[in-house]
C-alpha atoms as a PDB file:
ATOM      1  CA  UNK A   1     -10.737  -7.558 -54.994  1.00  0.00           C
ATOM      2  CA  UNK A   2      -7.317  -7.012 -56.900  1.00  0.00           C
ATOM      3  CA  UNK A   3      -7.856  -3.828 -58.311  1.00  0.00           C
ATOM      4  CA  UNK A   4      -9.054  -2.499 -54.409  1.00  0.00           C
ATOM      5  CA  UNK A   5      -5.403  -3.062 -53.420  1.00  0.00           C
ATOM      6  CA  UNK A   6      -4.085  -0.869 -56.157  1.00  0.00           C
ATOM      7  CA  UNK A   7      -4.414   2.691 -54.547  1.00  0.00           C
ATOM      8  CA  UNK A   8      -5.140   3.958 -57.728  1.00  0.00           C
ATOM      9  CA  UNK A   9      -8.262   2.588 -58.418  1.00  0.00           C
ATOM     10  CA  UNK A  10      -9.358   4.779 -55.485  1.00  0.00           C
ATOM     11  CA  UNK A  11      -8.524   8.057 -57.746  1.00  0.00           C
ATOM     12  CA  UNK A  12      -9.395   6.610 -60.745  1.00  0.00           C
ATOM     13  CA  UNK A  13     -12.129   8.742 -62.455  1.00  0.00           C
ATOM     14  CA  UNK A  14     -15.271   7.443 -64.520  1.00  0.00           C
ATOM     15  CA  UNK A  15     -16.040   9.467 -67.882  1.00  0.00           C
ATOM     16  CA  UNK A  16     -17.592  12.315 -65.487  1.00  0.00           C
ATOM     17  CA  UNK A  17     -14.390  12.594 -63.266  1.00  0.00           C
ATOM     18  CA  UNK A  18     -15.682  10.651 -60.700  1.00  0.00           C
ATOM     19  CA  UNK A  19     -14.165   8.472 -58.365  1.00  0.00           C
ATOM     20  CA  UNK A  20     -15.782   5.528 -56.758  1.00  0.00           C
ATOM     21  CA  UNK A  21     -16.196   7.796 -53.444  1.00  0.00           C
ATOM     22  CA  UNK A  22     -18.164  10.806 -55.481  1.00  0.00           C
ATOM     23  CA  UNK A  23     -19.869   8.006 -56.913  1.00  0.00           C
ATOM     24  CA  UNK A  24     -20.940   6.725 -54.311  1.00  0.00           C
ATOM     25  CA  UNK A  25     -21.893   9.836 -52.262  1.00  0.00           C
ATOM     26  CA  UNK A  26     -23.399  10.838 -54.978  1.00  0.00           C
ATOM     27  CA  UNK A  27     -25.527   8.083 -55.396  1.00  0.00           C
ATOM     28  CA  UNK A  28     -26.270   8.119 -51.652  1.00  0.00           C
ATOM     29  CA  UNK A  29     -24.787   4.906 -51.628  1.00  0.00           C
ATOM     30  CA  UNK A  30     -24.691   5.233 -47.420  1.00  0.00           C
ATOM     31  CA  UNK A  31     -21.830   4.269 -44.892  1.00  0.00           C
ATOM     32  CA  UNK A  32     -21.266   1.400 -45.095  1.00  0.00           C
ATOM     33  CA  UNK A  33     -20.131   1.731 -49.134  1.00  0.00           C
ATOM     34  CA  UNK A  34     -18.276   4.855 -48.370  1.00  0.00           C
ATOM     35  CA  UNK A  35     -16.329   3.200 -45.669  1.00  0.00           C
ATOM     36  CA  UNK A  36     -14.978   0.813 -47.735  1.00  0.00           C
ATOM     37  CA  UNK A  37     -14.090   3.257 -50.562  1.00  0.00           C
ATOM     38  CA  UNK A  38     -11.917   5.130 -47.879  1.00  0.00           C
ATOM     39  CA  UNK A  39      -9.428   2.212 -46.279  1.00  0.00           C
ATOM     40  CA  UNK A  40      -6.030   2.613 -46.724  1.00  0.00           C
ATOM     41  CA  UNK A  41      -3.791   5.521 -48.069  1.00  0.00           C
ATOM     42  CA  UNK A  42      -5.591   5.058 -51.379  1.00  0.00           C
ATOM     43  CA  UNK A  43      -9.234   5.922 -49.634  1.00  0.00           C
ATOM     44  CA  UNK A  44      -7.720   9.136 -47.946  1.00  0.00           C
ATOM     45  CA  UNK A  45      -5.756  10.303 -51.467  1.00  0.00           C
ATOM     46  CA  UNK A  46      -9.586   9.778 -52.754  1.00  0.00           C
ATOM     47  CA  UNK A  47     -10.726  11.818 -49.818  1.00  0.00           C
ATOM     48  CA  UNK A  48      -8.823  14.780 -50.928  1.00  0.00           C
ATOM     49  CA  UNK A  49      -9.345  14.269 -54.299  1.00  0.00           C
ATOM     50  CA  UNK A  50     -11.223  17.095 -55.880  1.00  0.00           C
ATOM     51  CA  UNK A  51     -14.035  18.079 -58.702  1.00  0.00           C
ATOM     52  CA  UNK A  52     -14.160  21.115 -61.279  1.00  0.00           C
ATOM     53  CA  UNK A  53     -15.208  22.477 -58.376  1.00  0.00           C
ATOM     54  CA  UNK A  54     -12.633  22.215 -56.406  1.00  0.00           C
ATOM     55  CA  UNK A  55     -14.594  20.252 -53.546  1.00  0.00           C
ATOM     56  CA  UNK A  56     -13.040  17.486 -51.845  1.00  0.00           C
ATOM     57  CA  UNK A  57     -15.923  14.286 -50.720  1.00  0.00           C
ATOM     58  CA  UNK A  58     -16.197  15.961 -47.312  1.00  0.00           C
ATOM     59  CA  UNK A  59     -17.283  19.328 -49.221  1.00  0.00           C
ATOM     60  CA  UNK A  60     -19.682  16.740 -51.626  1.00  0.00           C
ATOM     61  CA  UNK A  61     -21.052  14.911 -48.413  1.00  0.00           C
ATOM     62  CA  UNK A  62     -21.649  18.379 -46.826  1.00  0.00           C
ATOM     63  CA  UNK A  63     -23.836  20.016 -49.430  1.00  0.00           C
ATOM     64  CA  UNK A  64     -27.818  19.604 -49.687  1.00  0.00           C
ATOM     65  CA  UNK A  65     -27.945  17.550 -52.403  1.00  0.00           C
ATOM     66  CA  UNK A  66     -25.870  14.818 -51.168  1.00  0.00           C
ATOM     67  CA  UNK A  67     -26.312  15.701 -47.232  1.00  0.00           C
ATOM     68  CA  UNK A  68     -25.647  12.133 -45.176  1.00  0.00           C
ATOM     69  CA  UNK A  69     -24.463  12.427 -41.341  1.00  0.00           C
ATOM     70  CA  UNK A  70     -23.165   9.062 -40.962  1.00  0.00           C
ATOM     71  CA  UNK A  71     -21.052   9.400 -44.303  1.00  0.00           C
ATOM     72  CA  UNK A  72     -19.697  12.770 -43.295  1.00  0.00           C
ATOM     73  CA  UNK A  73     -18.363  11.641 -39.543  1.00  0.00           C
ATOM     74  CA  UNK A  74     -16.663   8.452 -41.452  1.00  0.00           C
ATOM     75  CA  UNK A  75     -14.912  10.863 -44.328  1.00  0.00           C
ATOM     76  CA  UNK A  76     -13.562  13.203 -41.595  1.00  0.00           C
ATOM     77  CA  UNK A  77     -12.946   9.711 -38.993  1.00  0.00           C
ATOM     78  CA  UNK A  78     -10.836   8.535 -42.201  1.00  0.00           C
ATOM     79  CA  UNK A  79      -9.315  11.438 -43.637  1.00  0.00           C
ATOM     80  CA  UNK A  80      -9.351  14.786 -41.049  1.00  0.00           C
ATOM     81  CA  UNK A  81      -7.189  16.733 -43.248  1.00  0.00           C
ATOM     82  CA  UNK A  82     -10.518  16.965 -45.405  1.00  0.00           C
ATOM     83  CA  UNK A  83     -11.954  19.311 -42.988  1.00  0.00           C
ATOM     84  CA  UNK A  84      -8.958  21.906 -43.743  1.00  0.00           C
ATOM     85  CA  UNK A  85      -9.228  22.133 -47.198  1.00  0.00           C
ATOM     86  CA  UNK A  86     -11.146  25.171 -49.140  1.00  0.00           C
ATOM     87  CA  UNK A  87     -13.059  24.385 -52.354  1.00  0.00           C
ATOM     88  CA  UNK A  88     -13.159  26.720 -55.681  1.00  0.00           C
ATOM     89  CA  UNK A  89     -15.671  29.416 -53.702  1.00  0.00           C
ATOM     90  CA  UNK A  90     -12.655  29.790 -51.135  1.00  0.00           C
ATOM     91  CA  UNK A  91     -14.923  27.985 -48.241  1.00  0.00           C
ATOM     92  CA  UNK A  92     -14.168  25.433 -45.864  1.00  0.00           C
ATOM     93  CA  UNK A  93     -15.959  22.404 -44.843  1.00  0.00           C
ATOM     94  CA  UNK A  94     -16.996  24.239 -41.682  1.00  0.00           C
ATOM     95  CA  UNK A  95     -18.434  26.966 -44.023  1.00  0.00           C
ATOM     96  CA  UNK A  96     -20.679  24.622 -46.043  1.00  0.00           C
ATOM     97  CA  UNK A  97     -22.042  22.699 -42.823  1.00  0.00           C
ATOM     98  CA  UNK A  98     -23.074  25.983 -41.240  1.00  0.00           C
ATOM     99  CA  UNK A  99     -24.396  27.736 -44.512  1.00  0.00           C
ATOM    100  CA  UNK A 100     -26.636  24.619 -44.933  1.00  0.00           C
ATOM    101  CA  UNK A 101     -27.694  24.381 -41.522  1.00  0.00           C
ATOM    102  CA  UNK A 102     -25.970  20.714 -40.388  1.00  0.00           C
ATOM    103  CA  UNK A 103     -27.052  19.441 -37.325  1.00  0.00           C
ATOM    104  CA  UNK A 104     -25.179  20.416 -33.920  1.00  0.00           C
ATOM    105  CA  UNK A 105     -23.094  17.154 -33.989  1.00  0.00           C
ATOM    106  CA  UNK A 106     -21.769  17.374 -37.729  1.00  0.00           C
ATOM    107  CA  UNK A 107     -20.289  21.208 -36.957  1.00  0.00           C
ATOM    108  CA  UNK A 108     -19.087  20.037 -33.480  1.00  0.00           C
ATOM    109  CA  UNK A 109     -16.856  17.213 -35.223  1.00  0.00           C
ATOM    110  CA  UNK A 110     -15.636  18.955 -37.905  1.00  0.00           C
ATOM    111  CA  UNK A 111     -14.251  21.668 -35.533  1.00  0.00           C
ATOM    112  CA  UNK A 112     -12.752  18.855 -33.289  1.00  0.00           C
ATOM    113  CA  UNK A 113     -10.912  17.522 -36.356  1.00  0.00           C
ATOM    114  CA  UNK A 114      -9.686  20.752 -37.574  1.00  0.00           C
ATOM    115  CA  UNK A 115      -8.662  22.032 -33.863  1.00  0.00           C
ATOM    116  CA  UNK A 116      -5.300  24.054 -33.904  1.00  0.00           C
ATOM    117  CA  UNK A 117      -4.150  21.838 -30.873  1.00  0.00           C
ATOM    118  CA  UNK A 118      -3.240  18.023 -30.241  1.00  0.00           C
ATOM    119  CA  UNK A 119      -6.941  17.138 -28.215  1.00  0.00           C
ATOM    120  CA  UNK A 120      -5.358  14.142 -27.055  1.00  0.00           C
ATOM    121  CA  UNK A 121      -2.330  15.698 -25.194  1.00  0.00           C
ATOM    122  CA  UNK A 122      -4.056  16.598 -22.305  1.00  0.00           C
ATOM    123  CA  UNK A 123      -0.606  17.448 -19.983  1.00  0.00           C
ATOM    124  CA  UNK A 124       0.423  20.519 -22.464  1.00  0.00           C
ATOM    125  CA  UNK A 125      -0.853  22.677 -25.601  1.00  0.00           C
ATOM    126  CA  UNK A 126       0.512  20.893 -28.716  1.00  0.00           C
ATOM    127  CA  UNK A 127      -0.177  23.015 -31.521  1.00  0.00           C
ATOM    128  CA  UNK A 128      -1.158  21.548 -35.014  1.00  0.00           C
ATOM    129  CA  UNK A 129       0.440  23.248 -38.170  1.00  0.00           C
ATOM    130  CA  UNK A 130      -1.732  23.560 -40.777  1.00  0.00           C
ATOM    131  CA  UNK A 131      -5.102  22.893 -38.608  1.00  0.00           C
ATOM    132  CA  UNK A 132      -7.755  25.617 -36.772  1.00  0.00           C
ATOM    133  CA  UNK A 133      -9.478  27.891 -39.480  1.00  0.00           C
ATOM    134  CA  UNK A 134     -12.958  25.716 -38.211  1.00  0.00           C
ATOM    135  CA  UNK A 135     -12.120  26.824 -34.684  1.00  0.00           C
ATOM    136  CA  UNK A 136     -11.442  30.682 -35.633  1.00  0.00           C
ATOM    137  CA  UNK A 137     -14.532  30.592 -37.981  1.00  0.00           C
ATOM    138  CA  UNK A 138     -16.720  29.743 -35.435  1.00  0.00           C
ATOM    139  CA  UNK A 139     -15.774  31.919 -32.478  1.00  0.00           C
ATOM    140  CA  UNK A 140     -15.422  35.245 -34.777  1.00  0.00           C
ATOM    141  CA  UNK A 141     -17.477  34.793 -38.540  1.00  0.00           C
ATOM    142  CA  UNK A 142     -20.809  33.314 -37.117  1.00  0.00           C
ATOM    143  CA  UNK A 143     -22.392  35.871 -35.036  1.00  0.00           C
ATOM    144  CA  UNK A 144     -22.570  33.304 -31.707  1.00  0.00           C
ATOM    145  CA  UNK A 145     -24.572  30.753 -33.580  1.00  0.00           C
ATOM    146  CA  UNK A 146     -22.826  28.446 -32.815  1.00  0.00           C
ATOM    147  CA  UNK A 147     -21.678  29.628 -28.813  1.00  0.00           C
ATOM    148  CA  UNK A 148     -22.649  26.128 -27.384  1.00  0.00           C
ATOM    149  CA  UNK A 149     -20.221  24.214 -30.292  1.00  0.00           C
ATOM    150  CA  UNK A 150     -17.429  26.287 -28.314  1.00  0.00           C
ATOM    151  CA  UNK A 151     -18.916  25.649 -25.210  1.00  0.00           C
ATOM    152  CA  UNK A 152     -18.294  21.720 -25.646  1.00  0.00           C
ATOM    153  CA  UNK A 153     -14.747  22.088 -27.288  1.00  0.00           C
ATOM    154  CA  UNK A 154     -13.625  23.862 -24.283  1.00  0.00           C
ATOM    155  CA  UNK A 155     -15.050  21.656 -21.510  1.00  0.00           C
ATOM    156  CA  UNK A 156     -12.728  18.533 -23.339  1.00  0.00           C
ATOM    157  CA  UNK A 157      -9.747  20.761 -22.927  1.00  0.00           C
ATOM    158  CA  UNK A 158      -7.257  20.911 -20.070  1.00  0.00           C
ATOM    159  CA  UNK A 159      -6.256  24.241 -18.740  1.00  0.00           C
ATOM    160  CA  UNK A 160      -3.266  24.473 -21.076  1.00  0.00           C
ATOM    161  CA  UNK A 161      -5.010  23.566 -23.835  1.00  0.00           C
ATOM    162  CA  UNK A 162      -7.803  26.480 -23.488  1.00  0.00           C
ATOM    163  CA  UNK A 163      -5.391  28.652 -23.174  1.00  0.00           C
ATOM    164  CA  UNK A 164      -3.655  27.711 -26.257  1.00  0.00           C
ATOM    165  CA  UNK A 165      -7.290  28.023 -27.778  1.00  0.00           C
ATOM    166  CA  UNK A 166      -7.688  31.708 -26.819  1.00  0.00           C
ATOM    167  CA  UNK A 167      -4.483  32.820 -28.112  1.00  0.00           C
ATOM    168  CA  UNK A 168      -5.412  30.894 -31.411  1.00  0.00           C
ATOM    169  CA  UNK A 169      -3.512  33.450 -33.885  1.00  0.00           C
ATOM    170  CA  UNK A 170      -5.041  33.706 -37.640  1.00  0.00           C
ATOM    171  CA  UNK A 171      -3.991  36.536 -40.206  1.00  0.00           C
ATOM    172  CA  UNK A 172      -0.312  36.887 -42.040  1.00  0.00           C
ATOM    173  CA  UNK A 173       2.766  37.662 -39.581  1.00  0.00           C
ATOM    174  CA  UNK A 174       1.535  42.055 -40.384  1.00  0.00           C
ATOM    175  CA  UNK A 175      -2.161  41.217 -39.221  1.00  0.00           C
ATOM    176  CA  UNK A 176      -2.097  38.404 -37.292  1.00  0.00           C
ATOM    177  CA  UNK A 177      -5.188  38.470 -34.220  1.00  0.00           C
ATOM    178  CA  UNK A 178      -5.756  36.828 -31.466  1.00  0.00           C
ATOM    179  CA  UNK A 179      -9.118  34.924 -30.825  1.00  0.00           C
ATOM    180  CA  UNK A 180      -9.991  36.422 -27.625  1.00  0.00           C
ATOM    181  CA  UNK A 181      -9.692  39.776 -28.855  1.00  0.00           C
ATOM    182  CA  UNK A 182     -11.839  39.182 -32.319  1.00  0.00           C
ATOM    183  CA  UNK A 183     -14.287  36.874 -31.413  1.00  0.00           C
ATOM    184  CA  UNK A 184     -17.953  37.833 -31.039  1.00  0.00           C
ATOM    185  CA  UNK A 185     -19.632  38.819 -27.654  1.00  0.00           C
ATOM    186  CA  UNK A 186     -20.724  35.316 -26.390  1.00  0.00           C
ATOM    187  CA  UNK A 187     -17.931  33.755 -27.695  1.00  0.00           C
ATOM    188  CA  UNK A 188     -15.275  35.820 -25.708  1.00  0.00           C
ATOM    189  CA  UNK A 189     -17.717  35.708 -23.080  1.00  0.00           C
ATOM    190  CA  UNK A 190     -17.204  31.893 -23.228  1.00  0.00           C
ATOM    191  CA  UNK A 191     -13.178  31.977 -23.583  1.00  0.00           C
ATOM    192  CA  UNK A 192     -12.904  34.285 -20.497  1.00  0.00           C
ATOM    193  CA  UNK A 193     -14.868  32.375 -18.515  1.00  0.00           C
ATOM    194  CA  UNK A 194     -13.170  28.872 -19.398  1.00  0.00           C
ATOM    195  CA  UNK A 195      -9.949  30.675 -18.143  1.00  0.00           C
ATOM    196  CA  UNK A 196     -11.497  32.187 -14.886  1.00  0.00           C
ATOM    197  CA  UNK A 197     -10.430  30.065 -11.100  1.00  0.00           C
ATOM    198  CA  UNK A 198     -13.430  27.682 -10.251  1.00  0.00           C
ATOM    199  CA  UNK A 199     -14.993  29.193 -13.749  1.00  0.00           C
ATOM    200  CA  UNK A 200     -15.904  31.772 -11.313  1.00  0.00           C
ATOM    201  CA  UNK A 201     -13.013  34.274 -10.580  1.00  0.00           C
ATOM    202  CA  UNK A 202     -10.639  36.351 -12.068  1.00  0.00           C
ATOM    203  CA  UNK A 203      -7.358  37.948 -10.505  1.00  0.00           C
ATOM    204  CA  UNK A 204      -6.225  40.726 -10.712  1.00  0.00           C
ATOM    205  CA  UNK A 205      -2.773  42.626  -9.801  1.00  0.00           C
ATOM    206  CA  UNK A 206       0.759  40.674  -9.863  1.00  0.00           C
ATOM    207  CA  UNK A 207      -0.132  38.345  -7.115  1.00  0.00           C
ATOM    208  CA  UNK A 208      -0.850  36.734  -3.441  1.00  0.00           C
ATOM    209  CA  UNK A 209       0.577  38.783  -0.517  1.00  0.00           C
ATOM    210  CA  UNK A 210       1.262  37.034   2.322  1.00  0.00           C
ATOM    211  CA  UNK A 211      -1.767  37.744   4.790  1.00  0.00           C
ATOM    212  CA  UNK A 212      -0.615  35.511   8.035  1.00  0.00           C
ATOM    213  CA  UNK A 213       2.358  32.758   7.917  1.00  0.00           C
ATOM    214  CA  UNK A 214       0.793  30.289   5.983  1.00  0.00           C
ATOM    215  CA  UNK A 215      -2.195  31.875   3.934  1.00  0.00           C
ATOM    216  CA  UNK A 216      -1.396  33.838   0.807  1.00  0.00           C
ATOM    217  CA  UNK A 217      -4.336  36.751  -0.098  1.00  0.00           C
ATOM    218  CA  UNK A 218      -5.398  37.525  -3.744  1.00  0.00           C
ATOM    219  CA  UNK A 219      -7.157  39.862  -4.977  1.00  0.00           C
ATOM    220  CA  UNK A 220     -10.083  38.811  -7.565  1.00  0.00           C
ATOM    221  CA  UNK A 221     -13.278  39.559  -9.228  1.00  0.00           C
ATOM    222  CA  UNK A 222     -16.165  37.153  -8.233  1.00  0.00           C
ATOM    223  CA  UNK A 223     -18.152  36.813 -11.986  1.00  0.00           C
ATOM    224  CA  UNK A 224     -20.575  34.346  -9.965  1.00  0.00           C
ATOM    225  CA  UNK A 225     -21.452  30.732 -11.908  1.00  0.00           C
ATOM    226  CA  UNK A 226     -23.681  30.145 -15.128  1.00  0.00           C
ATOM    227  CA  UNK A 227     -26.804  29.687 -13.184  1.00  0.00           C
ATOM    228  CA  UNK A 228     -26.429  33.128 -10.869  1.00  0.00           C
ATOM    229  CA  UNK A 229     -23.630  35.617 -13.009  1.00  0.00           C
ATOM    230  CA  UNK A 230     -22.739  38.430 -11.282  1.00  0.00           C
ATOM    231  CA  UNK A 231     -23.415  41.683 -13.760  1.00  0.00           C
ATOM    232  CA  UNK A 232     -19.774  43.286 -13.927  1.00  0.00           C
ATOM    233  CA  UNK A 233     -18.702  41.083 -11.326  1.00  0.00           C
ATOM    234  CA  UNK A 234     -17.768  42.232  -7.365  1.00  0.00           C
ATOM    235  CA  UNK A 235     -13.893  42.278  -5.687  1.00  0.00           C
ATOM    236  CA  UNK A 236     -13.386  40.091  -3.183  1.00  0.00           C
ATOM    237  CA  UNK A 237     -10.165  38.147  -1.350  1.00  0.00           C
ATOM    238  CA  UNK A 238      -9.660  34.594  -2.121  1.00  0.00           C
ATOM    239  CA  UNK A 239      -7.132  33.414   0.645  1.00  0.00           C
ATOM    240  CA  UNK A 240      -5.067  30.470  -0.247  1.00  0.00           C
ATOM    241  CA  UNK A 241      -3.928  27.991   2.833  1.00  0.00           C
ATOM    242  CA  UNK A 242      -0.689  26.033   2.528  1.00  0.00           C
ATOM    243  CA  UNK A 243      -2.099  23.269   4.916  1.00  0.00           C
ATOM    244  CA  UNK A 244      -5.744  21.939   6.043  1.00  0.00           C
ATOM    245  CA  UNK A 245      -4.337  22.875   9.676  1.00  0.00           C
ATOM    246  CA  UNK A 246      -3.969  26.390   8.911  1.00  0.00           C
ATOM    247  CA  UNK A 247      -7.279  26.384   6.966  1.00  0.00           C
ATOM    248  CA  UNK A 248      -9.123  25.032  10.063  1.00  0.00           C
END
């Protein structure tokens, strides 16, 4: 109607500081209501609009009371910036969906959203300003509860990107870390082995000597695969051929 096109009727609050969205996620009003209540620039400014409680309507959607899966991927689909956003207890979406147990698939979106890199630029790492506390909260705050959310983030990334993911920097410019190095056991586990040749090897020393013209050795440590690991790993040579003659 006329007064949807005014993007303040979005933000306009009832005489219990509501807007239409709290309303109706409130009311458990489903998708399909929410949806509508979140086109436009007026539907994300009432995305990010907050209670005495500081919670934005991802924060609402997230908590017990008003739990609804399909409502929560359409508020973060609509408005992603929700998913970086604390409330008045000083947590994060991420936070509330793991303290209340979501399912697998809410925490796995929310961390997509709030990744500190550009998913869709596969060719190089573009980092995102201002995105990637979800990412850092999972791989060092949550004891590897959630190792196989990390897991599936990595296996959409390129090689440039998951390397921009394990030097994921959090902390002031005095104490800033580095994921690798802070997150918990099967976490790190995970990063190294995302990074490792085949997901298998590692090298070590400077680089490939030349063994015989036309085949480079390197020195490596063979971790095995998923299915048979190799405890501590074992050296070997991986030889690298610069034609299939030479290989055969």
């Amino acid at each position: 109607g006329e007064s949807e096109s005014d993007p303040s009727f979005f933000t306009m609050k009832n005489n219990k500081g509501e807007t239409p969205l709290t309303r109706a996620i409130k009311s458990l009003s489903g998708r399909q209501v929410v949806e509508a209540l979140l086109i436009g620039v007026g539907g994300q400014s009432a995305a990010l609009n907050t209670n005495s409680a500081s919670q934005n309507a991802l924060h609402l959607a997230l908590g017990s009371e008003y739990y609804d899966a399909a409502v929560i991927l359409s508020i973060l689909k609509s408005s992603p910036t929700t998913a970086t956003v604390v409330d008045g207890k000083g947590m994060l979406p991420i936070q509330v969906a793991c303290l209340n147990s979501a399912q697998h698939e809410i925490v796995l979106a929310i961390a997509i959203v709030d990744l500190p890199i550009d998913l869709g630029a596969k060719e190089e790492a573009i980092i995102r300003d201002g995105f990637g506390e979800s990412w850092w909260y999972l791989l060092c705050e949550t004891d590897d509860l959630y190792v196989d959310v990390i897991t599936e983030i990595l296996l959409l990334c390129s090689h440039p990107q998951k390397v921009a993911l394990c030097l994921t920097q959090a902390g002031g410019e005095d104490d800033s870390q580095i994921a690798s190095t802070c997150a918990t056991s099967q976490c790190k586990l995970e990063l190294r082995r995302c990074l490792r040749f085949f997901g298998r090897f590692e090298f070590v020393g400077s680089g490939g000597e030349n063994h015989v013209l036309g085949v480079q050795k390197f020195d490596a440590i063979d971790y095995g695969t998923r299915e048979a690991p190799i405890q501590d790993g074992k050296k070997v040579n991986l030889y690298c051929f610069t034609d299939a003659i030479g290989f055969s």
